[in-house]
C-alpha atoms as a PDB file:
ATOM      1  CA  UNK A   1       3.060 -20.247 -13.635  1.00  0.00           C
ATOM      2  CA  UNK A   2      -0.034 -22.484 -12.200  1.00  0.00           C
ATOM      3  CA  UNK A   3      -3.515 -22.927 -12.508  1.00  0.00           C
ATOM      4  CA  UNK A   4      -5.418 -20.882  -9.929  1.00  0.00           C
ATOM      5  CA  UNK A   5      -6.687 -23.494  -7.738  1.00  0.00           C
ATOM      6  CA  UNK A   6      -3.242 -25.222  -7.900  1.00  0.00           C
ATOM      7  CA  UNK A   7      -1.833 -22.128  -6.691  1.00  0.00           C
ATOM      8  CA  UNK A   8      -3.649 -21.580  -4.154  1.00  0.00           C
ATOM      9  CA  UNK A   9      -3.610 -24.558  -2.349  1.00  0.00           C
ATOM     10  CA  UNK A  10       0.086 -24.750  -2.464  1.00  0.00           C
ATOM     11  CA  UNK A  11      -0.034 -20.845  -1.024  1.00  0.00           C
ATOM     12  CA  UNK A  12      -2.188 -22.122   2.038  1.00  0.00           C
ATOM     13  CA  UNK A  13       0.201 -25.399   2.856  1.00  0.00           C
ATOM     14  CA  UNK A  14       3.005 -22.626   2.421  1.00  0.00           C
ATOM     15  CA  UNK A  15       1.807 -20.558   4.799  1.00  0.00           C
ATOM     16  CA  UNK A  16       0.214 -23.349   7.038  1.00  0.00           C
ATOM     17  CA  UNK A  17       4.585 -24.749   7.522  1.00  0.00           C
ATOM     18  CA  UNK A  18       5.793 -20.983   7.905  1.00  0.00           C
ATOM     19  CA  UNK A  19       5.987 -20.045  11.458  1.00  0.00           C
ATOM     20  CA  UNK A  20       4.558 -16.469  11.502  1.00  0.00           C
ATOM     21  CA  UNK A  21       7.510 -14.792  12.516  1.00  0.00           C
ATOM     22  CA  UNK A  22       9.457 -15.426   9.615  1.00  0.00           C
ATOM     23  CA  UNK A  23       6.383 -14.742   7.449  1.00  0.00           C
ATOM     24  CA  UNK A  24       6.412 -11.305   9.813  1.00  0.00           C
ATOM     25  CA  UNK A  25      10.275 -10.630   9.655  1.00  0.00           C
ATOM     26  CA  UNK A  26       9.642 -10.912   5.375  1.00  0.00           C
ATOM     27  CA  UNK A  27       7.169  -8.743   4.988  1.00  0.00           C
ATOM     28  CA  UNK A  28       7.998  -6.253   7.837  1.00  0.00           C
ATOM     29  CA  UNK A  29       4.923  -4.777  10.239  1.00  0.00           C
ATOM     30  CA  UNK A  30       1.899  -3.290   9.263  1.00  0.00           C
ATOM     31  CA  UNK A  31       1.085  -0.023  10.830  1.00  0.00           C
ATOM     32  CA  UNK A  32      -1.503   0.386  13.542  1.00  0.00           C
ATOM     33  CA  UNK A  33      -5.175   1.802  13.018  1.00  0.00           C
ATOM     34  CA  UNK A  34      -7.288   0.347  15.389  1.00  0.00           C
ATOM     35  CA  UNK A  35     -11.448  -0.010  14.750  1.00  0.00           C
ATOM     36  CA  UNK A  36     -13.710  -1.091  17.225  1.00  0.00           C
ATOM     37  CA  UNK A  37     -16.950  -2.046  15.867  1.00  0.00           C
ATOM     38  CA  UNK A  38     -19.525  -4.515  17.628  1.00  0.00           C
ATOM     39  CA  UNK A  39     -17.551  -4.862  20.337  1.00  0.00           C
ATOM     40  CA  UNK A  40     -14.286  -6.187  18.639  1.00  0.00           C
ATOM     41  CA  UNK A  41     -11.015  -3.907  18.391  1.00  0.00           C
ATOM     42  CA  UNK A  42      -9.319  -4.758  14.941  1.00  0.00           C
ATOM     43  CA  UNK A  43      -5.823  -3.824  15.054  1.00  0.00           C
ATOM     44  CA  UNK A  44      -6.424  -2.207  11.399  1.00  0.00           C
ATOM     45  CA  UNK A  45      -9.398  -2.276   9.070  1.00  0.00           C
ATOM     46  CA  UNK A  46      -7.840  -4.422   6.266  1.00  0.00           C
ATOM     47  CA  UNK A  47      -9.558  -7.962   6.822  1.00  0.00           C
ATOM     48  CA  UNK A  48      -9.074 -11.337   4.540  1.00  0.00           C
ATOM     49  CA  UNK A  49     -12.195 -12.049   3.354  1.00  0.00           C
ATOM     50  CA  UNK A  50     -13.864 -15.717   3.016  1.00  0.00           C
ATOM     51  CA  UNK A  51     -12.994 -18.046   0.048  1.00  0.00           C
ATOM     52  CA  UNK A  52      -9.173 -17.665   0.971  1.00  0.00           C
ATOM     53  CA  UNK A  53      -8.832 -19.856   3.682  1.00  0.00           C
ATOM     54  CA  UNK A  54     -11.822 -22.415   3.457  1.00  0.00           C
ATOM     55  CA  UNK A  55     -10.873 -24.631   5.877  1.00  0.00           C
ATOM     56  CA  UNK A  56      -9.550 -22.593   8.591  1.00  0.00           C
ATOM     57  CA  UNK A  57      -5.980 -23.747   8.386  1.00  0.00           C
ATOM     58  CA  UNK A  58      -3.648 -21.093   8.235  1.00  0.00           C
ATOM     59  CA  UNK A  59      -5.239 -18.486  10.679  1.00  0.00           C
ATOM     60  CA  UNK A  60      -2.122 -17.094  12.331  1.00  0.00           C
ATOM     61  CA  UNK A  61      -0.098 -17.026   9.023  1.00  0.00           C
ATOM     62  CA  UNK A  62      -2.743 -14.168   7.763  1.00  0.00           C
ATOM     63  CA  UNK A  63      -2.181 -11.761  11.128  1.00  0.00           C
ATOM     64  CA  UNK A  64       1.462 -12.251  10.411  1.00  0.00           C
ATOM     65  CA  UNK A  65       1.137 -11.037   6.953  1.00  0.00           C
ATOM     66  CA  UNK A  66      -0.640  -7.704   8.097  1.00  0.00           C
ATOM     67  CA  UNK A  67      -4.505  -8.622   8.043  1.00  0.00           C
ATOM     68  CA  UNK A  68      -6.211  -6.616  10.741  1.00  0.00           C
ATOM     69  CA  UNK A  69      -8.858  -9.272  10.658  1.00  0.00           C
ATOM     70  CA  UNK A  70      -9.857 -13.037   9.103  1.00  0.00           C
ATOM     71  CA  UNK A  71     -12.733 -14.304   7.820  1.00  0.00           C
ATOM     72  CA  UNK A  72     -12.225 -18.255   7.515  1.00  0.00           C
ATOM     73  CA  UNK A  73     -14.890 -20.521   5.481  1.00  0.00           C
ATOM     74  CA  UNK A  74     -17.403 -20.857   3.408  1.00  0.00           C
ATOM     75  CA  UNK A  75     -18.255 -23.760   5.887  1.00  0.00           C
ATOM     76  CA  UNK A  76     -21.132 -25.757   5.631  1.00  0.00           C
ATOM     77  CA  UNK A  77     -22.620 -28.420   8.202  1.00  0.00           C
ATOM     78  CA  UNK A  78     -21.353 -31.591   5.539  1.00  0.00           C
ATOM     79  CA  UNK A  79     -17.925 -31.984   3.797  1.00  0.00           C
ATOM     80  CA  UNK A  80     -18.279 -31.209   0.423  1.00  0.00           C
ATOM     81  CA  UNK A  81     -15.803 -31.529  -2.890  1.00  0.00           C
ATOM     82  CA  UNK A  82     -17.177 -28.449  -4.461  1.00  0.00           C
ATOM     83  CA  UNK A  83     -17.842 -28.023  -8.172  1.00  0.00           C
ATOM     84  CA  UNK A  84     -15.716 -29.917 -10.709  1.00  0.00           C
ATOM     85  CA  UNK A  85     -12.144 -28.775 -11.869  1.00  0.00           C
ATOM     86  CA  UNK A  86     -11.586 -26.640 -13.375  1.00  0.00           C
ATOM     87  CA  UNK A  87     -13.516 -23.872 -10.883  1.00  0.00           C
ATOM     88  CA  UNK A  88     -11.365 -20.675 -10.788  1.00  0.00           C
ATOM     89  CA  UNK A  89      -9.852 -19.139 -13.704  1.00  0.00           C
ATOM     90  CA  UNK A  90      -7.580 -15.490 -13.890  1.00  0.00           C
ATOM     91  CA  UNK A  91      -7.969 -12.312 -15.914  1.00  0.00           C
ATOM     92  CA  UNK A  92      -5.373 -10.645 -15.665  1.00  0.00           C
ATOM     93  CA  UNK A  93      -5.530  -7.851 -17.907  1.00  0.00           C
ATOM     94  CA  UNK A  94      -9.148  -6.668 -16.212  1.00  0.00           C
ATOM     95  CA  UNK A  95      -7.465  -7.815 -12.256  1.00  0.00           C
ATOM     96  CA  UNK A  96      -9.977 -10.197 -12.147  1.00  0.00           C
ATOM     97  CA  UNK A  97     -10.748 -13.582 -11.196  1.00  0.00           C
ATOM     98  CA  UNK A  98     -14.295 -16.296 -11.846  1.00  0.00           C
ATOM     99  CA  UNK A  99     -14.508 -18.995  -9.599  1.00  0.00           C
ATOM    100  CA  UNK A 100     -17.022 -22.011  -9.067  1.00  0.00           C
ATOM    101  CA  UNK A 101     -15.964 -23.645  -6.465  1.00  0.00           C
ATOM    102  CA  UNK A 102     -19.269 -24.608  -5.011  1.00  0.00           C
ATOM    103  CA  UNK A 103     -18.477 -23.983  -1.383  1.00  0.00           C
ATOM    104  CA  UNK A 104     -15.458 -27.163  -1.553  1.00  0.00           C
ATOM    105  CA  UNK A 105     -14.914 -27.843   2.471  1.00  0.00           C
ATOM    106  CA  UNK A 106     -14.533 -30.312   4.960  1.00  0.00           C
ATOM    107  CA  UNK A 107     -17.283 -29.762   7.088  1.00  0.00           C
ATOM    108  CA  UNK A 108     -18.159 -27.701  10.105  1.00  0.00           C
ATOM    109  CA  UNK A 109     -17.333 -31.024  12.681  1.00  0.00           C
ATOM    110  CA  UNK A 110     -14.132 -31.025  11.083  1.00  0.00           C
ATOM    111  CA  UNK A 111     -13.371 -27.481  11.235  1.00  0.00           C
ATOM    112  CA  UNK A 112     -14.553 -27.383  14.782  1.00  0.00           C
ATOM    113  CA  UNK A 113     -11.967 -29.833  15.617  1.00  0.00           C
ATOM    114  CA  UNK A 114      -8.842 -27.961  13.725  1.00  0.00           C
ATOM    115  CA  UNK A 115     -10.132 -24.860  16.034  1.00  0.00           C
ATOM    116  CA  UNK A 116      -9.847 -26.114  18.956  1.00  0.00           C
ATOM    117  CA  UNK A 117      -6.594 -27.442  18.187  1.00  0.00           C
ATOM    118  CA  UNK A 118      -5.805 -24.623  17.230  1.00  0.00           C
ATOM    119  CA  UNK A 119      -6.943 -22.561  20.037  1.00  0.00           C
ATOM    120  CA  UNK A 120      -5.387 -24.967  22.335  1.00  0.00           C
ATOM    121  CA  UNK A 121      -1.840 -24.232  21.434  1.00  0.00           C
ATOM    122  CA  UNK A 122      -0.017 -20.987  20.042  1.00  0.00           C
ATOM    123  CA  UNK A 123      -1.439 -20.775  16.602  1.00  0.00           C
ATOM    124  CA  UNK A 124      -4.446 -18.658  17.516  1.00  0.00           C
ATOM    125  CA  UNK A 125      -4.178 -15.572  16.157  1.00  0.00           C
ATOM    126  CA  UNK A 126      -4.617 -12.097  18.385  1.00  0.00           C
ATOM    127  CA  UNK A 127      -7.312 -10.561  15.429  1.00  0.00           C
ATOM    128  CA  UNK A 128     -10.607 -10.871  15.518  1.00  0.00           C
ATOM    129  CA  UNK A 129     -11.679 -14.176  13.685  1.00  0.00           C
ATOM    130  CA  UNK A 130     -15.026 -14.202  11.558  1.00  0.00           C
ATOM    131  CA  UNK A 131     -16.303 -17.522  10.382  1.00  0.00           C
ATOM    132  CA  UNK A 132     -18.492 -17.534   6.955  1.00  0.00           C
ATOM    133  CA  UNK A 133     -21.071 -20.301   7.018  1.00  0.00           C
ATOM    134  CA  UNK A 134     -22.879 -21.557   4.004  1.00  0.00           C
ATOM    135  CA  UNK A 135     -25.820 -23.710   2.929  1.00  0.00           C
ATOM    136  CA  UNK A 136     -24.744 -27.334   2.277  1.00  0.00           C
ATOM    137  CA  UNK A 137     -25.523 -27.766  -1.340  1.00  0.00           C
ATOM    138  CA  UNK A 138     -27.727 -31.397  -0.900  1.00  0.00           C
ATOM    139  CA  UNK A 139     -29.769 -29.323   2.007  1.00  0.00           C
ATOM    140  CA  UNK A 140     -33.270 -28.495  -0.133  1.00  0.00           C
ATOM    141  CA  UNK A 141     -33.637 -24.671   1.073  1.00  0.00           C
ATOM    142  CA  UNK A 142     -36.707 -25.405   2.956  1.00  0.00           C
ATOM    143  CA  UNK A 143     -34.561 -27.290   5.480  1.00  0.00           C
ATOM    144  CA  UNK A 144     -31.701 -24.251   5.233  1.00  0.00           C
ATOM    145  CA  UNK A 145     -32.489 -22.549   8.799  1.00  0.00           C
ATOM    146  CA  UNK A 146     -31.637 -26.002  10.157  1.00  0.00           C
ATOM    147  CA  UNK A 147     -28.575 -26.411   8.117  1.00  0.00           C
ATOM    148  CA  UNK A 148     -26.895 -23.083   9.190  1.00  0.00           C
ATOM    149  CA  UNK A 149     -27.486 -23.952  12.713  1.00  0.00           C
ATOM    150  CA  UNK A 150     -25.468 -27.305  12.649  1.00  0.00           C
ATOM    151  CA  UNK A 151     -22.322 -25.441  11.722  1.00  0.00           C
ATOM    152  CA  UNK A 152     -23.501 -22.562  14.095  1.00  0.00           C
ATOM    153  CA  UNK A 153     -23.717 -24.639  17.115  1.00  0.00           C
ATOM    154  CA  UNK A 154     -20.419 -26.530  15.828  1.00  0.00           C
ATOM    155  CA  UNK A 155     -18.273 -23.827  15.252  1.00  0.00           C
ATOM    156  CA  UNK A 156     -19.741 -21.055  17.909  1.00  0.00           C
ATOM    157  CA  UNK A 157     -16.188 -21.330  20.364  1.00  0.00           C
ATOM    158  CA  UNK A 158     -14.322 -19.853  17.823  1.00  0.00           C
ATOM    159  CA  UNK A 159     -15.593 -16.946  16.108  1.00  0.00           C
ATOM    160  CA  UNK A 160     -15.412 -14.108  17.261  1.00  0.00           C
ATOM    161  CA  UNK A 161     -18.382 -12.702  14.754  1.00  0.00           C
ATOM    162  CA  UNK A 162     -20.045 -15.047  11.995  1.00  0.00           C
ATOM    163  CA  UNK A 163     -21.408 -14.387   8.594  1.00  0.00           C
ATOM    164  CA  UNK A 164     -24.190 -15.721   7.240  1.00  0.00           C
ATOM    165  CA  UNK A 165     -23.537 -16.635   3.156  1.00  0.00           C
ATOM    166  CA  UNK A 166     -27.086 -16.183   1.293  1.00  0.00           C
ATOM    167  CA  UNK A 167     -24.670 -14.571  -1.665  1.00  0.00           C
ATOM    168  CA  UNK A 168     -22.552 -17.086  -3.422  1.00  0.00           C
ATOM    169  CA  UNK A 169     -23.817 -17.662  -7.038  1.00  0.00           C
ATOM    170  CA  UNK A 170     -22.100 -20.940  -7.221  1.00  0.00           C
ATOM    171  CA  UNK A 171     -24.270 -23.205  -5.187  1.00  0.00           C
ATOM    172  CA  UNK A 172     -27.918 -23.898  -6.461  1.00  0.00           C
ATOM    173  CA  UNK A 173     -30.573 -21.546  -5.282  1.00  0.00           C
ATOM    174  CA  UNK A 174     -28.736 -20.423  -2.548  1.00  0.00           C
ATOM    175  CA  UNK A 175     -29.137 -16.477  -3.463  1.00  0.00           C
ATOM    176  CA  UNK A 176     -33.097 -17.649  -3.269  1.00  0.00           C
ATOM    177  CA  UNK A 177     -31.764 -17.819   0.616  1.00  0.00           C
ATOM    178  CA  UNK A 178     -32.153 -13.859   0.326  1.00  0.00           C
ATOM    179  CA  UNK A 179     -35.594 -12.869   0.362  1.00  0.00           C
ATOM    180  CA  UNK A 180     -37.135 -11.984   3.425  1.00  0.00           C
ATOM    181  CA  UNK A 181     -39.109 -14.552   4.849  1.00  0.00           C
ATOM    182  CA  UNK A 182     -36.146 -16.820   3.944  1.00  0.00           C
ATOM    183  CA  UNK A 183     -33.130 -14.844   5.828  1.00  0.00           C
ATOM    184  CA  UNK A 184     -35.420 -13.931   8.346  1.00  0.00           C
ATOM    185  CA  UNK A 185     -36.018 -17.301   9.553  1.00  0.00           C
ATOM    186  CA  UNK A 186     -32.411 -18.174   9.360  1.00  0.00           C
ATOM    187  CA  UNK A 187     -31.395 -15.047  11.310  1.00  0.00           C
ATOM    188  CA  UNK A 188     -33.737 -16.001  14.260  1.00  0.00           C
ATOM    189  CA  UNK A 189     -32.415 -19.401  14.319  1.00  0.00           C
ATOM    190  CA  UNK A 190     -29.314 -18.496  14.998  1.00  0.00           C
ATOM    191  CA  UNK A 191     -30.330 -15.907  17.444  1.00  0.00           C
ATOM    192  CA  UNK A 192     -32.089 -18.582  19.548  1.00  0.00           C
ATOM    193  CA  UNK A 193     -28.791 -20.304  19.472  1.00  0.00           C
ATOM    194  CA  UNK A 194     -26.963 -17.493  20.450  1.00  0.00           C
ATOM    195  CA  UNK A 195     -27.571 -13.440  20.968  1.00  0.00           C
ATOM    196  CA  UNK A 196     -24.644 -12.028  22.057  1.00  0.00           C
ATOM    197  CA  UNK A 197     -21.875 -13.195  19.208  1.00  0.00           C
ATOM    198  CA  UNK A 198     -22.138 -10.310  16.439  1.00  0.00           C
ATOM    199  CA  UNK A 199     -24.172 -12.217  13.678  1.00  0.00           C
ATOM    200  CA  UNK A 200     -23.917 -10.331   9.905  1.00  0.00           C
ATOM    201  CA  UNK A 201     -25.194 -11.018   6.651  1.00  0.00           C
ATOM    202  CA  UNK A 202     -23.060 -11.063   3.212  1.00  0.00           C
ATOM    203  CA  UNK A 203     -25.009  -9.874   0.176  1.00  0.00           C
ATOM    204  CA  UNK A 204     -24.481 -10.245  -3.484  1.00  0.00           C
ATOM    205  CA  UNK A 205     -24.154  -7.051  -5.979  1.00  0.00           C
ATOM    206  CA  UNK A 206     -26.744  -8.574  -8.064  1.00  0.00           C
ATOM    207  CA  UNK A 207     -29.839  -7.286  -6.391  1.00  0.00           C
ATOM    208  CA  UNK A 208     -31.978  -4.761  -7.547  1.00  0.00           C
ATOM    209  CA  UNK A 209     -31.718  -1.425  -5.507  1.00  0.00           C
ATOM    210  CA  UNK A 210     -35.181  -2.332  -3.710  1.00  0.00           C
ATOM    211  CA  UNK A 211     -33.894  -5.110  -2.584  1.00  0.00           C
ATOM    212  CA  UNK A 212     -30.651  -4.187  -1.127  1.00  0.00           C
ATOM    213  CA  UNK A 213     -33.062  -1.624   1.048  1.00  0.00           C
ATOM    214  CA  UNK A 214     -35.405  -4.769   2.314  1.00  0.00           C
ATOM    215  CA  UNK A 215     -32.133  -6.400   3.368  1.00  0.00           C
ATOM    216  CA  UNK A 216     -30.615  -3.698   5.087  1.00  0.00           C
ATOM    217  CA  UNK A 217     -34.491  -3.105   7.192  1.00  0.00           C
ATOM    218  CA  UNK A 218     -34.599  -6.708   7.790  1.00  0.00           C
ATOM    219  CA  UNK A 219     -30.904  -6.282   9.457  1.00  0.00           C
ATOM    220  CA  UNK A 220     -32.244  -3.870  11.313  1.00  0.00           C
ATOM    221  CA  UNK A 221     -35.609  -5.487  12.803  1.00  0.00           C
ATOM    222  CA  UNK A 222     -33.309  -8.634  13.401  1.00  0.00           C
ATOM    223  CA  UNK A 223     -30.635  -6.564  14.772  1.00  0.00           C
ATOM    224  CA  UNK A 224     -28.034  -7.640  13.188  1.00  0.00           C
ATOM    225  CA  UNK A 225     -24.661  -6.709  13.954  1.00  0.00           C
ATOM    226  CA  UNK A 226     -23.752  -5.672  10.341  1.00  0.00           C
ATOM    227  CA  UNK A 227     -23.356  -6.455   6.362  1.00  0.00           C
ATOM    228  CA  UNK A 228     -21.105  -7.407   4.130  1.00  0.00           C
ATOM    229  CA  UNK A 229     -21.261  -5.852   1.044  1.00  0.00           C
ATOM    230  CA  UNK A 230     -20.386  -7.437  -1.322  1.00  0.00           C
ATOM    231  CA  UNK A 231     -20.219 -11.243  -2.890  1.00  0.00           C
ATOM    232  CA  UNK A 232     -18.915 -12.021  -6.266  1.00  0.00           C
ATOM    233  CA  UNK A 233     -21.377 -10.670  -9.422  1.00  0.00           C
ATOM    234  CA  UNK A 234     -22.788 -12.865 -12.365  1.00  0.00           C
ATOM    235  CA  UNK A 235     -22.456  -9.711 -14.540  1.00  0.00           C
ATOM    236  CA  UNK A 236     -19.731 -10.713 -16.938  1.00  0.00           C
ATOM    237  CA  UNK A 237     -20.115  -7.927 -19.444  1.00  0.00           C
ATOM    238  CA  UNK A 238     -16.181  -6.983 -18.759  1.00  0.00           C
ATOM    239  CA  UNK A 239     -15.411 -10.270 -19.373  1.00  0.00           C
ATOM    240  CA  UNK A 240     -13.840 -10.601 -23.356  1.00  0.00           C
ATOM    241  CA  UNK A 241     -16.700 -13.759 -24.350  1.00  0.00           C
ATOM    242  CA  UNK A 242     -13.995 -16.387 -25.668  1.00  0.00           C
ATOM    243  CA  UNK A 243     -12.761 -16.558 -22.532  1.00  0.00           C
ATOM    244  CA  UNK A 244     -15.847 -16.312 -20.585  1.00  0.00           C
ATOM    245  CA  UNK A 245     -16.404 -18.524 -17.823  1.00  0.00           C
ATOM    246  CA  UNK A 246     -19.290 -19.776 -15.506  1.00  0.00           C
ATOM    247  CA  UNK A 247     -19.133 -18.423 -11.719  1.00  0.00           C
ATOM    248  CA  UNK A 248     -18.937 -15.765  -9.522  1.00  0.00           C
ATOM    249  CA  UNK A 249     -16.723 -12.488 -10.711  1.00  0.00           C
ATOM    250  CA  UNK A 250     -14.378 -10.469  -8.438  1.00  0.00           C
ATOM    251  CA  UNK A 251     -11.688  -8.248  -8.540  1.00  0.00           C
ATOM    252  CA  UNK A 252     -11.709  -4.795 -10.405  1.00  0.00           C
ATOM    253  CA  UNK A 253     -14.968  -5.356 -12.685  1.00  0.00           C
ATOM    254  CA  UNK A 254     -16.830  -5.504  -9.185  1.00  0.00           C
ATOM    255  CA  UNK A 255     -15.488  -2.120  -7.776  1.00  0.00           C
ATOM    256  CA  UNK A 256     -18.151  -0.299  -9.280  1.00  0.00           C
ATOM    257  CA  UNK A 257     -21.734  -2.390  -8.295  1.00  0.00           C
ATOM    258  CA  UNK A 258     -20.006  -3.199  -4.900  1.00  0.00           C
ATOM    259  CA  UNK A 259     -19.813   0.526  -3.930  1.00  0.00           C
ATOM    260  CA  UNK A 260     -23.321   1.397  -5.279  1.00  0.00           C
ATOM    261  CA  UNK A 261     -24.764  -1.295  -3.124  1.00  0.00           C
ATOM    262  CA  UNK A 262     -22.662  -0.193  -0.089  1.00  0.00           C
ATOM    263  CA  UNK A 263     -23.726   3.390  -0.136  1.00  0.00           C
ATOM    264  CA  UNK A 264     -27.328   1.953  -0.872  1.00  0.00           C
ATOM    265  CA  UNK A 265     -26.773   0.517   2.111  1.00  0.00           C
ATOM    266  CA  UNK A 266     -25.836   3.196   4.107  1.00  0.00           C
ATOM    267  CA  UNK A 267     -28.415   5.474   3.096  1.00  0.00           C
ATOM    268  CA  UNK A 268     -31.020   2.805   4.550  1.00  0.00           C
ATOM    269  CA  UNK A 269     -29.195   2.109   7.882  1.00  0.00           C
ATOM    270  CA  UNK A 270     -26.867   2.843  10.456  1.00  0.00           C
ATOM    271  CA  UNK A 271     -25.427  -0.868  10.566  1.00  0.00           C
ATOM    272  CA  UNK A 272     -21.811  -1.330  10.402  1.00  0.00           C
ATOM    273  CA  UNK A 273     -20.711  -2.752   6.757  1.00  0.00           C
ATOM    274  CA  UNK A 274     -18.159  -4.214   5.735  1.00  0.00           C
ATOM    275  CA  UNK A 275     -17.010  -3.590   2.322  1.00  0.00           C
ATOM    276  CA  UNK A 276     -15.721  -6.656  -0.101  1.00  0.00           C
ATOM    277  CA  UNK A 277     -15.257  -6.522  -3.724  1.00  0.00           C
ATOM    278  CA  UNK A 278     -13.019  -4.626  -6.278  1.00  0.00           C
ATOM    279  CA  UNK A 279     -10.537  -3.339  -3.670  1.00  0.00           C
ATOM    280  CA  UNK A 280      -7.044  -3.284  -5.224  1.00  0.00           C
ATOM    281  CA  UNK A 281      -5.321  -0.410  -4.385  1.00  0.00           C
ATOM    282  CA  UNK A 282      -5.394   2.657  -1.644  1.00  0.00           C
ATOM    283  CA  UNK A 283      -7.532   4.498  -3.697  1.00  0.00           C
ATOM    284  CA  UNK A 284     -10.496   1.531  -4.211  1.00  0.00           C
ATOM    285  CA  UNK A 285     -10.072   0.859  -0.301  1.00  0.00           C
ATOM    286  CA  UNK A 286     -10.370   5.049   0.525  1.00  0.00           C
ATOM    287  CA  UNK A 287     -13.350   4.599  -1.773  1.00  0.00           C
ATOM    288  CA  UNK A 288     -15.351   2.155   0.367  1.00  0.00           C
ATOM    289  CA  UNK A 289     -14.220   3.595   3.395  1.00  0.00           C
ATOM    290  CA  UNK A 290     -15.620   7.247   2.497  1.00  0.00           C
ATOM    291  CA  UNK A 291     -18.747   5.830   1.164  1.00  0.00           C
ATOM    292  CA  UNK A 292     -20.091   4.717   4.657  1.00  0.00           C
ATOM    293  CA  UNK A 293     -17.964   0.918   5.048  1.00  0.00           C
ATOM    294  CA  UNK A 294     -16.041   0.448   8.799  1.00  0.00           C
ATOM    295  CA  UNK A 295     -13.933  -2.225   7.566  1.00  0.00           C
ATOM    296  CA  UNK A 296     -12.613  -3.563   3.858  1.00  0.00           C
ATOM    297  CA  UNK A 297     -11.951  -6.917   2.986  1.00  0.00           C
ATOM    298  CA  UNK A 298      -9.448  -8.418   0.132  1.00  0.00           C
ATOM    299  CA  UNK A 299      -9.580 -11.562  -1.760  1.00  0.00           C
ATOM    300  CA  UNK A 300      -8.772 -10.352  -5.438  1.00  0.00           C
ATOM    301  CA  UNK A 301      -6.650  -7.330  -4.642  1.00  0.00           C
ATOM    302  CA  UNK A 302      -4.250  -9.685  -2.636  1.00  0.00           C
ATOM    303  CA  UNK A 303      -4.211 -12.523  -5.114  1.00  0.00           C
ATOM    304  CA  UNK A 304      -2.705 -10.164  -8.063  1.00  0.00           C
ATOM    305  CA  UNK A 305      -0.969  -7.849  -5.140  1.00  0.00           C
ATOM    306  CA  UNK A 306       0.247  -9.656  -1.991  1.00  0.00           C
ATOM    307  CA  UNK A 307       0.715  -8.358   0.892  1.00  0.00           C
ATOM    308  CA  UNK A 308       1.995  -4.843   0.736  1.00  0.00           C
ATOM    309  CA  UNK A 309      -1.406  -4.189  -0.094  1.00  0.00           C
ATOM    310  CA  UNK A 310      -2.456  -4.022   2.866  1.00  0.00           C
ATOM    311  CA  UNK A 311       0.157  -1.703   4.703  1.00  0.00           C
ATOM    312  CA  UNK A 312      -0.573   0.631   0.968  1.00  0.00           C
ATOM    313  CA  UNK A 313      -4.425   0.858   2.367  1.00  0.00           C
ATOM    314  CA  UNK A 314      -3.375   1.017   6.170  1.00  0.00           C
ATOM    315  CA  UNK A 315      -0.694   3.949   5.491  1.00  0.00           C
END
């Protein structure tokens, strides 16, 4: 009955005022299935993945609605408003969604202070916490390495792994972020920062096959703690063209692409991935899972499904 965006931010400040008992006691508990991977134990594999919580704000309401895991952000070292409205747009007859949001947040020095606030009281949640940090879209890439360490430094207290976001299509040049000498420097930056926290890379389903092989060496000979495979796709050819919009597409159009590039992936290394993109049911999530992912993420599935999607895939 709204717009997308408006919907969403009045989902977030809904579950921001819930405590997360009731938002437990409504949807009932999700069934245990731990993972360990890089040194985290994730109470089940079914993560949120970034673009759902931005800003960080709701973290506890997610455990209580099942999640296994949460990956808050994009963040990027300076506030930023994003694209212009309108940005995100439904499909609901292919289960799909566009956005352009452009990355909209309020800044890693702002987020660092909602964590620690956070943290300080009883609204940490007991899942693992990723945080997704992006390039700040008035940072020239040239100066990127630098960029991704402000928010690293920032923002290092409270994740428990990080993501590095070379993927979105939706800020200028930023997928330029993933050629080798690029994400390579960027890596080791953050490595000099700090080695132990596991440090992945997200990766868009737009690359050519080759290139989803460099990435995965280059994970290796940085040694990474994993990939996430994958971002949103420019390929729009499912997409009916009067209603065709700029921006990133996820949901089921994706399913397909995302799982080529994840067992790509696998066939190239032994790196944990984490698979994101056209999960919407058991079967999708099984999918990903027996072609070589540890973990799943949703973002789509759970817009059009909620959360019993995630006790469907945990059962």
């Amino acid at each position: 009955m709204l717009p997308a965006e408006a919907a969403h931010n009045l989902a977030i400040l809904g579950l921001r005022m819930t405590p997360p008992p009731l938002l437990q006691a409504t949807f009932g508990a999700t069934p245990q299935k731990p993972t360990k991977l890089f040194g985290l134990t994730f109470p089940n594999p079914v993560g949120l993945a970034a673009g759902m919580d931005k800003n960080a704000s709701a973290l506890r309401a997610w455990e209580a609605l099942g999640f296994g895991f949460v990956e808050a952000g994009t963040i990027t070292a300076l506030a930023q408003p994003g694209n212009p409205n309108p940005r995100c747009f439904r499909y609901p007859s292919q289960q799909a969604l566009i956005n352009r949001m452009g990355f909209n947040n309020s800044g890693a020095s702002v987020a660092a202070v909602r964590l620690a606030r956070q943290k300080a009281s009883d609204r940490w949640p007991r899942v693992p916490v990723g945080i997704n940090i992006g390039k700040s879209k008035l940072t020239p890439n040239e100066q990127a390495a630098s960029d991704y360490a402000t928010s690293y430094k920032l923002l290092l207290p409270f994740g428990d792994y990080f993501v590095i976001n070379v993927s979105s299509p939706n800020t200028p040049n930023l997928r330029a972020l993933q050629d080798r000498d690029s994400l390579a420097e960027i890596i080791r930056t953050l490595k000099r920062i700090n080695n132990i926290k596991p440090l992945l890379v997200k990766i868009a389903p737009d690359l050519t096959d080759e290139a989803v092989r460099d990435i995965a060496a280059l994970a290796e000979s940085e040694r990474l703690a994993g990939l996430i495979a994958t971002n949103t796709t420019l390929d729009h050819s499912s997409v009916p063209k009067d209603s065709d919009q700029q921006g990133g597409l996820s949901g089921t159009p994706l399913r397909q692409r995302s799982t080529e590039v994840l067992r790509i992936l696998r066939s190239a290394t032994d790196l944990p991935i984490v698979a994101s993109g056209g999960i919407m049911d058991a079967a999708s999530a099984r999918e990903k899972l027996e072609a070589g992912a540890s973990l799943v993420q949703l973002y789509t599935g759970f817009v059009y499904h909620g959360p019993e999607l995630i006790r469907d895939i945990v059962a």
